[in-house]
N, C-alpha and C. Protein backbone atom coordinates (compact mmCIF):
# COMPACT_ATOMS: atom_id res chain seq x y z
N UNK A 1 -29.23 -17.05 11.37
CA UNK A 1 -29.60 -16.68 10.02
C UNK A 1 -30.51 -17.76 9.45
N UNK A 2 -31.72 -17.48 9.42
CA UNK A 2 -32.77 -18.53 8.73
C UNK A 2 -32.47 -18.77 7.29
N UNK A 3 -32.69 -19.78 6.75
CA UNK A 3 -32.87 -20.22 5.52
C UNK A 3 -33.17 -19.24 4.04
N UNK A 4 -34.38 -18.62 4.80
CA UNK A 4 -34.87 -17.15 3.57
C UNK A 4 -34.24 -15.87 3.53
N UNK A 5 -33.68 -15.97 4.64
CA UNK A 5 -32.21 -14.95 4.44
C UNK A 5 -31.18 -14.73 4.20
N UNK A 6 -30.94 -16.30 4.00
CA UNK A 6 -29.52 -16.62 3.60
C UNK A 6 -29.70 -16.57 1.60
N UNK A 7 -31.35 -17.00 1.46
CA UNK A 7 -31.90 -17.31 0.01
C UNK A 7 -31.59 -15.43 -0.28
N UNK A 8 -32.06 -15.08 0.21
CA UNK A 8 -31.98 -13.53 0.07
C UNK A 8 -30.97 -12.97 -0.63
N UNK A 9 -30.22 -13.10 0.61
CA UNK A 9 -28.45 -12.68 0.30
C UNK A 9 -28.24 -13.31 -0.98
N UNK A 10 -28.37 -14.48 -1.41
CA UNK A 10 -27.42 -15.16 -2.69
C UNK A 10 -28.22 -14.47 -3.41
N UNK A 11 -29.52 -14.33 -3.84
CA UNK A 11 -30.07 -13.72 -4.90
C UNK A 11 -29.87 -11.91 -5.07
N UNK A 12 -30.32 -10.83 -4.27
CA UNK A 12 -29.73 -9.79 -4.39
C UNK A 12 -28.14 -9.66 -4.52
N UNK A 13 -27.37 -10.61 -4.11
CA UNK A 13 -25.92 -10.32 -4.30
C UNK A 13 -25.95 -10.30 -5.78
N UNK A 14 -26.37 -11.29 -6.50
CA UNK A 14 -26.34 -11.64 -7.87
C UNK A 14 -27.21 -10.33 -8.82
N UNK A 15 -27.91 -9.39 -8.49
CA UNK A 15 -28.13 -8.45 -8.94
C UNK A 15 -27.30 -7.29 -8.83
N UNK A 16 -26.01 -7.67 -7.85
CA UNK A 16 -25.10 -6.37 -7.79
C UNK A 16 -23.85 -7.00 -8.50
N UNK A 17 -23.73 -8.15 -8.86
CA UNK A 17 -22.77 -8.44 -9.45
C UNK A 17 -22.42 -7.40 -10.76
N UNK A 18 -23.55 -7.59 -11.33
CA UNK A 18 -23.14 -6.72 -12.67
C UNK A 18 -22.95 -5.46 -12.69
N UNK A 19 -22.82 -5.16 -11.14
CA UNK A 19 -22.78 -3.77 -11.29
C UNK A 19 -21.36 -3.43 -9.83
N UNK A 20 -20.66 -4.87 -9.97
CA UNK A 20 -19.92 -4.93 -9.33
C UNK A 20 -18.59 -3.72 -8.81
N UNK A 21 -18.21 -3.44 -10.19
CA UNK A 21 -16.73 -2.63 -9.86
C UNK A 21 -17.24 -1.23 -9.49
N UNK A 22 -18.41 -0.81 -9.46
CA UNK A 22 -19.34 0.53 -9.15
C UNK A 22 -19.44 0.22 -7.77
N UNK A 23 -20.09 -0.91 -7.53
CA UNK A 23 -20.48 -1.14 -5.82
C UNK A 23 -19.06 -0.86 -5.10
N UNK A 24 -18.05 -1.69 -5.39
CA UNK A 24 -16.68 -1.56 -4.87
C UNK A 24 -16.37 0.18 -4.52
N UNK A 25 -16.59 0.62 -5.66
CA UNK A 25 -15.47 2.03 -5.74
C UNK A 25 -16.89 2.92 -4.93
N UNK A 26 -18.07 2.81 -4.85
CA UNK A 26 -18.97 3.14 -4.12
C UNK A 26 -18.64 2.75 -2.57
N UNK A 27 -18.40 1.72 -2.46
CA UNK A 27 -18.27 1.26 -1.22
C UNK A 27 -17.07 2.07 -0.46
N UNK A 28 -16.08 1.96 -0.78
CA UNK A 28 -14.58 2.63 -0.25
C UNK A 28 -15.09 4.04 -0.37
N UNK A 29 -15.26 4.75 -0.93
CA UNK A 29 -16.09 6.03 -0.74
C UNK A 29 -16.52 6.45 -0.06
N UNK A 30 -17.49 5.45 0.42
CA UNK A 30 -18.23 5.84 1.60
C UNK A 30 -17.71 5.67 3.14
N UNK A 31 -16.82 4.21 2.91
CA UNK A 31 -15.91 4.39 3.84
C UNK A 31 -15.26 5.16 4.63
N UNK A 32 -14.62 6.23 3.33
CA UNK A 32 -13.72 6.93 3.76
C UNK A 32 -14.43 8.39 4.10
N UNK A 33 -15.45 8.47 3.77
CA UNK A 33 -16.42 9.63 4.27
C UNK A 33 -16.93 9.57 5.71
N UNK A 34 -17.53 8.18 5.92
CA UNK A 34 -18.12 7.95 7.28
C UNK A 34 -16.39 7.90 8.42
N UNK A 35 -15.58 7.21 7.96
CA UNK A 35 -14.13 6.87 8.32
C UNK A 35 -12.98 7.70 7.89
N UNK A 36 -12.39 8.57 8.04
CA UNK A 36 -11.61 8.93 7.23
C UNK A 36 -10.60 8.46 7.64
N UNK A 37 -9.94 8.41 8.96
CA UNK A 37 -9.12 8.00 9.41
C UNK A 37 -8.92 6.20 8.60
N UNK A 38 -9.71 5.55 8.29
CA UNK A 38 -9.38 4.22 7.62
C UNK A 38 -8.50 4.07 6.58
N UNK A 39 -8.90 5.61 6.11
CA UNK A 39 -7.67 5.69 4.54
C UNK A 39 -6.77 5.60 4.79
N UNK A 40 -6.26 5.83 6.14
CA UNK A 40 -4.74 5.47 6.26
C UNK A 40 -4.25 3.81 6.30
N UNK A 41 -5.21 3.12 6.31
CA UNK A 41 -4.90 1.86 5.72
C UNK A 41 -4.54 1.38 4.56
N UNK A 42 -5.15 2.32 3.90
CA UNK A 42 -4.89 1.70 2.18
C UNK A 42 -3.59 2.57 1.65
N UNK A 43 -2.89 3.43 2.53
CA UNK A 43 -2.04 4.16 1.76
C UNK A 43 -1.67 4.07 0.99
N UNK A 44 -0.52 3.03 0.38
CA UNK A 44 0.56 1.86 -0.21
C UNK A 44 -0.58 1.02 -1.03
N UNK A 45 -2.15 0.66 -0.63
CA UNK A 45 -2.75 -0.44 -1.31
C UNK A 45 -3.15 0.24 -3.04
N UNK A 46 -2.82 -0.70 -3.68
CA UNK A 46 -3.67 -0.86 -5.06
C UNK A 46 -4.95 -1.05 -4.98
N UNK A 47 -5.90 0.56 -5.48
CA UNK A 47 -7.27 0.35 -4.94
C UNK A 47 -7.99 -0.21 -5.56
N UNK A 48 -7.62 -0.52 -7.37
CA UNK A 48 -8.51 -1.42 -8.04
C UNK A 48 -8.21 -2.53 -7.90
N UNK A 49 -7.00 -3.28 -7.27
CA UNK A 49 -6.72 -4.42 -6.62
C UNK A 49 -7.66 -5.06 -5.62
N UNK A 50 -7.79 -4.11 -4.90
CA UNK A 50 -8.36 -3.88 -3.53
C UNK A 50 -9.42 -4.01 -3.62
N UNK A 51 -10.52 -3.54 -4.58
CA UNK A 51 -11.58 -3.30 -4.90
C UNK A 51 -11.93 -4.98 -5.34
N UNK A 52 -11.25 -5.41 -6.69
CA UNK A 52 -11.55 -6.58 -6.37
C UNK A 52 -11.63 -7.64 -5.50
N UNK A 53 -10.11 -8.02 -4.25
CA UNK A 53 -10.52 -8.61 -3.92
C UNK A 53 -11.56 -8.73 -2.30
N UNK A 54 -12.23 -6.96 -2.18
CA UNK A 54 -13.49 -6.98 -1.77
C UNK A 54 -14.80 -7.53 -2.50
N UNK A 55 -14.66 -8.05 -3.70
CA UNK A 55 -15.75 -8.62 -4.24
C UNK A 55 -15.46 -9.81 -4.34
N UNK A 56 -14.18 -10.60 -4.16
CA UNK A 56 -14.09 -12.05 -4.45
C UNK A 56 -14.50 -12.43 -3.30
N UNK A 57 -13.95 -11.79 -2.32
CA UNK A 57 -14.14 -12.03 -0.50
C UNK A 57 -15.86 -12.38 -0.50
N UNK A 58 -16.50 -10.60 -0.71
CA UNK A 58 -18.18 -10.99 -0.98
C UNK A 58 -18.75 -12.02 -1.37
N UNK A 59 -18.37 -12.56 -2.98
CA UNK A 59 -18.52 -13.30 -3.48
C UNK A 59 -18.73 -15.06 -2.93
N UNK A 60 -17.31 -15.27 -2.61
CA UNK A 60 -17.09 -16.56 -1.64
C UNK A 60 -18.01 -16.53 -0.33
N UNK A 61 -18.12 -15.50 0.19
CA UNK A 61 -19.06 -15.62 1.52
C UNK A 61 -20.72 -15.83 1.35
N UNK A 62 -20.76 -15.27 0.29
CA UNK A 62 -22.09 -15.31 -0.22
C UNK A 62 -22.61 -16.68 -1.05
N UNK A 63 -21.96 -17.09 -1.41
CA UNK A 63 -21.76 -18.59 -2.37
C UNK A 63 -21.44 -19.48 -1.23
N UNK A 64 -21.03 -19.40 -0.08
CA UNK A 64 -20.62 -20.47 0.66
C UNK A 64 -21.64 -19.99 1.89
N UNK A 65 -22.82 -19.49 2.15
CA UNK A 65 -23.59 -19.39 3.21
C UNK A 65 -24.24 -20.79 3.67
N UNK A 66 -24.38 -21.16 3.18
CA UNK A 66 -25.01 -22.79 3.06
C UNK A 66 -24.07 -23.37 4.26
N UNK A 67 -22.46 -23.47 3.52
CA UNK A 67 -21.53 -24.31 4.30
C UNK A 67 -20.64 -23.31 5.70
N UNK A 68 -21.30 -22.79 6.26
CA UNK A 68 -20.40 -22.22 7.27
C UNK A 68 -19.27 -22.62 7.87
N UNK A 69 -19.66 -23.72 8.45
CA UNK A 69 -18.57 -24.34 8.96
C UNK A 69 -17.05 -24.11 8.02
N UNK A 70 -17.49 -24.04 6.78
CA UNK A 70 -16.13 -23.94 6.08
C UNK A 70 -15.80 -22.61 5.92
N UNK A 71 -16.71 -21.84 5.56
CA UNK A 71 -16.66 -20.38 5.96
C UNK A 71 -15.71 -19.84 6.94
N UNK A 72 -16.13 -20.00 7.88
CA UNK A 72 -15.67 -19.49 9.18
C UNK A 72 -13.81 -19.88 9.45
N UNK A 73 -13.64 -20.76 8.89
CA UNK A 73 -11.89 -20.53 9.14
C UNK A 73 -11.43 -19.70 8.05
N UNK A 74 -11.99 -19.67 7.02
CA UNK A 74 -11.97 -18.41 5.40
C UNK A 74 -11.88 -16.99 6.43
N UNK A 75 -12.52 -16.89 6.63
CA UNK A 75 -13.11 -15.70 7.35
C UNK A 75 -12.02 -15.15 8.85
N UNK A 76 -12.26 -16.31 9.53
CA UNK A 76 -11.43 -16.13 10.74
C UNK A 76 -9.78 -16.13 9.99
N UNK A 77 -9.20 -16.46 9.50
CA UNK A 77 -8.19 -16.33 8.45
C UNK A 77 -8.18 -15.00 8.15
N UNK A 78 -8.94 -14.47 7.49
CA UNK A 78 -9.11 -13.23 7.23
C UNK A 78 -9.01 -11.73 8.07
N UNK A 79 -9.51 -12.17 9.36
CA UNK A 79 -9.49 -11.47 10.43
C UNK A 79 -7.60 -11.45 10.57
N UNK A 80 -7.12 -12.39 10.98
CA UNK A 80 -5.63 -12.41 11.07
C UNK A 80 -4.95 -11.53 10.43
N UNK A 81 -5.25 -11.71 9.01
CA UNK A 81 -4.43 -11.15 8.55
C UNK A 81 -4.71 -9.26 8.60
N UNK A 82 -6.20 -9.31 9.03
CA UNK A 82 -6.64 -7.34 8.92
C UNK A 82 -6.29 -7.09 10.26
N UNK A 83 -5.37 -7.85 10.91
CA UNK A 83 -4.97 -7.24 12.34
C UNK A 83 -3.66 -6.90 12.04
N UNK A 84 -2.86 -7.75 11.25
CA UNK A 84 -1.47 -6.88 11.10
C UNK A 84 -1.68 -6.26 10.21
N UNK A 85 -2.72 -5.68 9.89
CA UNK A 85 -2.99 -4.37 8.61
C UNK A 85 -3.28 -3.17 9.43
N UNK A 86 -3.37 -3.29 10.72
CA UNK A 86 -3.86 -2.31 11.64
C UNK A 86 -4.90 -2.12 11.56
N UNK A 87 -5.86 -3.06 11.34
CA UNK A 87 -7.31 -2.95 11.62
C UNK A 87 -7.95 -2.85 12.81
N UNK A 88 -8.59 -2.33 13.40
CA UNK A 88 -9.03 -2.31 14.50
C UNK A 88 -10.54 -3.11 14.46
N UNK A 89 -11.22 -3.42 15.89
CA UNK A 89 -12.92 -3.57 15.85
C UNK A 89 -13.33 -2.68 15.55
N UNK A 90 -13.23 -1.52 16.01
CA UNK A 90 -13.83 -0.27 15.86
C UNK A 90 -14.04 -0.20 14.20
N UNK A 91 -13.34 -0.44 13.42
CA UNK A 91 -13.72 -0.58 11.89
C UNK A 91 -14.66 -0.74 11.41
N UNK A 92 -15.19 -2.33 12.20
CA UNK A 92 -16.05 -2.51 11.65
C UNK A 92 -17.46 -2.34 11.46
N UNK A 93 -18.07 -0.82 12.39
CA UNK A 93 -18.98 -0.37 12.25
C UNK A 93 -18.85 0.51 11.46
N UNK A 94 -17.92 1.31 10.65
CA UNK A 94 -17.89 1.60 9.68
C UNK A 94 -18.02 1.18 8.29
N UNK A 95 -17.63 0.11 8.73
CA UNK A 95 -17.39 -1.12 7.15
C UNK A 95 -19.10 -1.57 7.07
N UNK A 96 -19.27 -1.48 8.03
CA UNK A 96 -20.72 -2.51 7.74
C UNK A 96 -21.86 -1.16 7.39
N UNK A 97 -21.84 -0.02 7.67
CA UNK A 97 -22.70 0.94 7.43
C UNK A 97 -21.77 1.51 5.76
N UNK A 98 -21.16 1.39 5.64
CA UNK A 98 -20.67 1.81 4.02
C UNK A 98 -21.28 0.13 3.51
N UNK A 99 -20.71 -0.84 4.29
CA UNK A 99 -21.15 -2.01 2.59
C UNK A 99 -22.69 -1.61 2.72
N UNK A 100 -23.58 -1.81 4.06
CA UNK A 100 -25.04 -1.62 3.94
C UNK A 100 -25.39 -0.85 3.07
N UNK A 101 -25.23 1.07 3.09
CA UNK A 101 -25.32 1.98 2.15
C UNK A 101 -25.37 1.58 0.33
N UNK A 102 -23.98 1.18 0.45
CA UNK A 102 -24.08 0.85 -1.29
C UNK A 102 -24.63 -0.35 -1.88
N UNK A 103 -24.84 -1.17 -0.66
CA UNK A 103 -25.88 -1.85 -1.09
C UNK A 103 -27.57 -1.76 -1.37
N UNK A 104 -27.57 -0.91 -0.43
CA UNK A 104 -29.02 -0.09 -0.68
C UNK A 104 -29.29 1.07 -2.24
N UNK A 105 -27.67 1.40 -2.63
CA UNK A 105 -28.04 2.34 -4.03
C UNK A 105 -27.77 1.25 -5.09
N UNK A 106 -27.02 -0.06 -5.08
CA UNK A 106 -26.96 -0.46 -5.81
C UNK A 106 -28.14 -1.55 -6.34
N UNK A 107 -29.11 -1.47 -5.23
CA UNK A 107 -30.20 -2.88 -5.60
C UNK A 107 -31.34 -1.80 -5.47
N UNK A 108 -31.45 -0.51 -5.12
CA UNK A 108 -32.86 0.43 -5.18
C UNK A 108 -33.89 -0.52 -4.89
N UNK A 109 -35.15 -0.30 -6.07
CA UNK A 109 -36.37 -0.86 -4.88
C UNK A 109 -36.02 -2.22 -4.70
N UNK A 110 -35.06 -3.13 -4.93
CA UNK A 110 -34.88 -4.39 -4.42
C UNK A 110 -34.12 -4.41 -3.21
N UNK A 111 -33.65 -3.47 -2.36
CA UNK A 111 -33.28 -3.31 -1.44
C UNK A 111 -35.05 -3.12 -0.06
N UNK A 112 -35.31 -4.35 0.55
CA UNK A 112 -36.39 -4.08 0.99
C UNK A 112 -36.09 -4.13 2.16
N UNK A 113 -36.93 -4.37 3.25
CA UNK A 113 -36.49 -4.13 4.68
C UNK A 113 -36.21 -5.60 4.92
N UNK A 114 -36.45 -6.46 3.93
CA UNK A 114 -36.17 -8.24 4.53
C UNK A 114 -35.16 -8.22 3.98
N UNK A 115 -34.52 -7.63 2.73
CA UNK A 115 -32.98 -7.92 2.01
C UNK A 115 -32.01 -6.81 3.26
N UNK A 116 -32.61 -5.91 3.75
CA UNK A 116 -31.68 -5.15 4.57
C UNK A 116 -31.58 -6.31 5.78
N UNK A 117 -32.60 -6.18 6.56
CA UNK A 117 -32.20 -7.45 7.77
C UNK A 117 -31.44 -8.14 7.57
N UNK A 118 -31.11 -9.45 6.21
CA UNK A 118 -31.06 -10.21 5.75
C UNK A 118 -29.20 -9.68 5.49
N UNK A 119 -29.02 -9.10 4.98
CA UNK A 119 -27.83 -8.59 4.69
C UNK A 119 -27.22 -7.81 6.21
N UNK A 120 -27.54 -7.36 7.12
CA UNK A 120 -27.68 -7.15 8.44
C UNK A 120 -27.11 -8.17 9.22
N UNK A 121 -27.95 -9.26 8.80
CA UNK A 121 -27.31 -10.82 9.29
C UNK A 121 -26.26 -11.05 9.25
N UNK A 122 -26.65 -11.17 7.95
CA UNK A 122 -24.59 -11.87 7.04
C UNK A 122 -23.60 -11.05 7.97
N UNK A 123 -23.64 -9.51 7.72
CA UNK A 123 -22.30 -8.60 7.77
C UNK A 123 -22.67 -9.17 9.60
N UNK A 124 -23.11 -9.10 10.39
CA UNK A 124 -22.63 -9.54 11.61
C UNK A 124 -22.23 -10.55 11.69
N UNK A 125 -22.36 -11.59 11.42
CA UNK A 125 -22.09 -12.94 11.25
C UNK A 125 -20.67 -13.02 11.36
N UNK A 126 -20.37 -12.33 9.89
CA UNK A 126 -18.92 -12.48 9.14
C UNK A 126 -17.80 -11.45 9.97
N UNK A 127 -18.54 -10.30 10.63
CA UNK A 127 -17.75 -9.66 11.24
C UNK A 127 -17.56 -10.22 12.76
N UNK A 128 -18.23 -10.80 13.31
CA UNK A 128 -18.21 -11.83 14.43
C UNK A 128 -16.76 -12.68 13.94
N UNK A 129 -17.21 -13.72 13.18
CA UNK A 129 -16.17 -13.92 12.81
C UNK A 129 -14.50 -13.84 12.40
N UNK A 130 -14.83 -12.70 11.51
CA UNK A 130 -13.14 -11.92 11.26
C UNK A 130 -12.82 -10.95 12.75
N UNK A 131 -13.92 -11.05 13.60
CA UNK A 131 -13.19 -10.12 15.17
C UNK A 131 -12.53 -11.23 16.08
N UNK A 132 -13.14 -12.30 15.59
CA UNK A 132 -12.59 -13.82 16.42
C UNK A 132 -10.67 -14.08 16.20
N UNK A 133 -11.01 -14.01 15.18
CA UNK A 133 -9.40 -14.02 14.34
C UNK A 133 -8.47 -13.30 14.70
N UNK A 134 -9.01 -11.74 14.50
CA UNK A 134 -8.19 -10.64 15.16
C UNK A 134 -7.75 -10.73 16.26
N UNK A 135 -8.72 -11.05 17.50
CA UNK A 135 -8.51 -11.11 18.52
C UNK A 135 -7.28 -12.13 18.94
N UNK A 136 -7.76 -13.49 17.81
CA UNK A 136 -6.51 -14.69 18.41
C UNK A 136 -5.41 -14.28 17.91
N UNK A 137 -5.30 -13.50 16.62
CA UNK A 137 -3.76 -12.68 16.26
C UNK A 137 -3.21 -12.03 16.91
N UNK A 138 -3.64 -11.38 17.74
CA UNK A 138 -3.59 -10.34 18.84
C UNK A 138 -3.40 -10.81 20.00
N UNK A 139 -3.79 -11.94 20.57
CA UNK A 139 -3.65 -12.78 21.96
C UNK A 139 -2.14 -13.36 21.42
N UNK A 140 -1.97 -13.86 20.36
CA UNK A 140 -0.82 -14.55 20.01
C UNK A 140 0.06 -14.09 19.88
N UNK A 141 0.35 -12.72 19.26
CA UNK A 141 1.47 -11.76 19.46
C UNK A 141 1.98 -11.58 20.36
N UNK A 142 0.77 -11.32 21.38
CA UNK A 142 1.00 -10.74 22.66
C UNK A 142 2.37 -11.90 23.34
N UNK A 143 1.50 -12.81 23.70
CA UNK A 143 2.27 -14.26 23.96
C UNK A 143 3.81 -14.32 23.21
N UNK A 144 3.86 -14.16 22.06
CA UNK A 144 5.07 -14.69 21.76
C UNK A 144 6.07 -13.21 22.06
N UNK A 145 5.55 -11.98 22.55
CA UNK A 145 6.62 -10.95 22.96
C UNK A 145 7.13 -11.38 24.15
């Protein structure tokens, strides 16, 4: 992730902020359209709960692109815990074509083909990451049966 893409990300994120709790309830939407089967994750979840803390998560990842290194145990942390949620990998090509989507209605013509790449980046990055996690939650279970 170069420098002007990471500049990218922090600045378009900050134009969806204000239009935050729309992007959220946009986002799960689409989720569950492209995914339906995912809804069975949230059964039991509080979705305006939920909703937020998909934007604090955003938020912190996006504010902390600079410092990865610190990132990445946030993140890989994160993965852990969406494995005993029954998350699968397979998810996350769903997740990343719903956040892409509402990110594209929520920034319109500021959504360009360098903020898409650019945001393209990130969500692999971070999903690299939270699959790292999963995986060691999952190796570790295994082990301690």
């Amino acid at each position: 992730m170069t420098r002007d893409q990471k500049q990218l990300v922090q600045a378009t994120w900050k134009q969806v902020v204000p239009i935050a709790d729309t992007a959220a309830r946009l986002f799960y939407e689409r989720l569950f359209e492209i995914d339906p089967g995912a809804r069975a994750l949230f059964g039991e979840t509080n979705m305006t709960r939920q909703r937020e803390k998909l934007l604090q998560v955003l938020s912190v990842a996006v504010s902390s692109l600079d410092r990865l290194d610190a990132l990445t145990g946030v993140v890989e942390d994160l993965g852990r815990r969406h494995a005993g949620y029954g998350v699968t990998e397979a998810h996350f090509d769903s997740v990343g074509a719903a956040l892409l989507w509402t990110l594209e209605r929520g920034l319109g013509e500021h959504w360009t083909p360098a903020a898409a790449a650019a945001w393209t980046e990130v969500y692999g990055l971070l999903a690299n990451i939270m699959q790292r996690g999963m995986r060691e939650a999952v190796a570790a279970k295994r082990s301690a049966a």
